[in-house]
Protein backbone atom coordinates (compact mmCIF):
# COMPACT_ATOMS: atom_id res chain seq x y z
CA UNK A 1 0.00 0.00 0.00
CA UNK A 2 1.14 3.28 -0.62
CA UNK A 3 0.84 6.41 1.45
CA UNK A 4 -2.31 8.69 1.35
CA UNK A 5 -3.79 10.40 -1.25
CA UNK A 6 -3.41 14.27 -1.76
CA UNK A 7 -6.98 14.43 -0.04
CA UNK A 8 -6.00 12.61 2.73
CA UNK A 9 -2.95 14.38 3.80
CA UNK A 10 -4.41 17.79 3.20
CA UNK A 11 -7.47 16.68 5.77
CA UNK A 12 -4.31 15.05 8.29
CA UNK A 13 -3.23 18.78 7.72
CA UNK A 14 -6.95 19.90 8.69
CA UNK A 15 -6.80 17.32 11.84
CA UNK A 16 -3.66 18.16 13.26
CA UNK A 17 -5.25 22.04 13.29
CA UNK A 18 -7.76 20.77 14.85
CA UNK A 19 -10.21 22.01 12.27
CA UNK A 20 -13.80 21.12 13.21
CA UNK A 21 -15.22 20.04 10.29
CA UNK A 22 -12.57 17.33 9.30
CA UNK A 23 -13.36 14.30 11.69
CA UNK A 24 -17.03 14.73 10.23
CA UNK A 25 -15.51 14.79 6.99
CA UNK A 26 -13.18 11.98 7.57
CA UNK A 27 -15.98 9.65 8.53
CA UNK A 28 -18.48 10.61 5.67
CA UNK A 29 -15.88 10.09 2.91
CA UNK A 30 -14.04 7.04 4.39
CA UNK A 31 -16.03 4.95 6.56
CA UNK A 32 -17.46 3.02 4.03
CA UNK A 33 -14.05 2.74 2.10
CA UNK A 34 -12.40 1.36 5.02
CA UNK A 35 -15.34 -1.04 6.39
CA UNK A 36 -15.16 -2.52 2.70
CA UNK A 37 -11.20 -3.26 2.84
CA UNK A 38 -11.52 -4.26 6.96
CA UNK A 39 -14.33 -7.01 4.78
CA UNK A 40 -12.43 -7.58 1.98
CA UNK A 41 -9.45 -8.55 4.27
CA UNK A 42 -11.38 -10.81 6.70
CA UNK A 43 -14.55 -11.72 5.83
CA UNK A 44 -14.01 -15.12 5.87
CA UNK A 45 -12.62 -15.00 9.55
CA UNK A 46 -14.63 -12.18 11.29
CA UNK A 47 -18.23 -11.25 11.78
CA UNK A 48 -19.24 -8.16 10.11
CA UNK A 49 -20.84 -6.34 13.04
CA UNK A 50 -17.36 -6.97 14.99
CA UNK A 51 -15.47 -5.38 11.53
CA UNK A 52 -17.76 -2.54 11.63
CA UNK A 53 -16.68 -2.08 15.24
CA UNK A 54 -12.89 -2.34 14.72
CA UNK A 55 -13.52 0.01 12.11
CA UNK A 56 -15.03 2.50 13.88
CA UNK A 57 -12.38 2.04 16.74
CA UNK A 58 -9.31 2.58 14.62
CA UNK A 59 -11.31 5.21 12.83
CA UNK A 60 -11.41 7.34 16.36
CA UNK A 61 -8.61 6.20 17.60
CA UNK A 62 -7.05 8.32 14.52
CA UNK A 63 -9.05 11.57 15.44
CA UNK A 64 -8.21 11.53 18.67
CA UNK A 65 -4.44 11.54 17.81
CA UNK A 66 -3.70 12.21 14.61
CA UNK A 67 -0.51 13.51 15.90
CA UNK A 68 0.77 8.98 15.47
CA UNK A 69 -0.26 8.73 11.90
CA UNK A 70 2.24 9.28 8.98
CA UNK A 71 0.46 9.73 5.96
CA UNK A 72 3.60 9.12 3.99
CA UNK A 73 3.85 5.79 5.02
């Protein structure tokens, strides 16, 4: 995998300000595209409800310290 898209670094930028709209915009534009990889990854091995959790775990985890991601990696 390769590091983030433009998009995603500019809203990392956005987080790290602590801009207020970004974690809403985080979740409305990746959620879905994250849930579906999570799936993709484990479906076989993992119920979806529990996917859909981790997801949303690692998803808040993120906003609530952005400051540990590198986008570059």
């Amino acid at each position: 995998m390769s590091g983030a898209s433009e998009w995603e670094k500019e809203l990392h930028e956005r987080l790290l300000r602590s801009d207020p709209v970004a974690p809403s915009e985080l979740a409305e534009r990746l959620y879905d595209t994250v849930l579906s990889e999570v799936g993709m990854a484990f479906a076989k091995e993992t119920d979806r409800d529990i996917l859909a959790d981790a997801t949303s775990e690692a998803l808040i985890n993120y906003l609530k310290q952005p400051e540990k991601y590198d986008p570059d990696l």
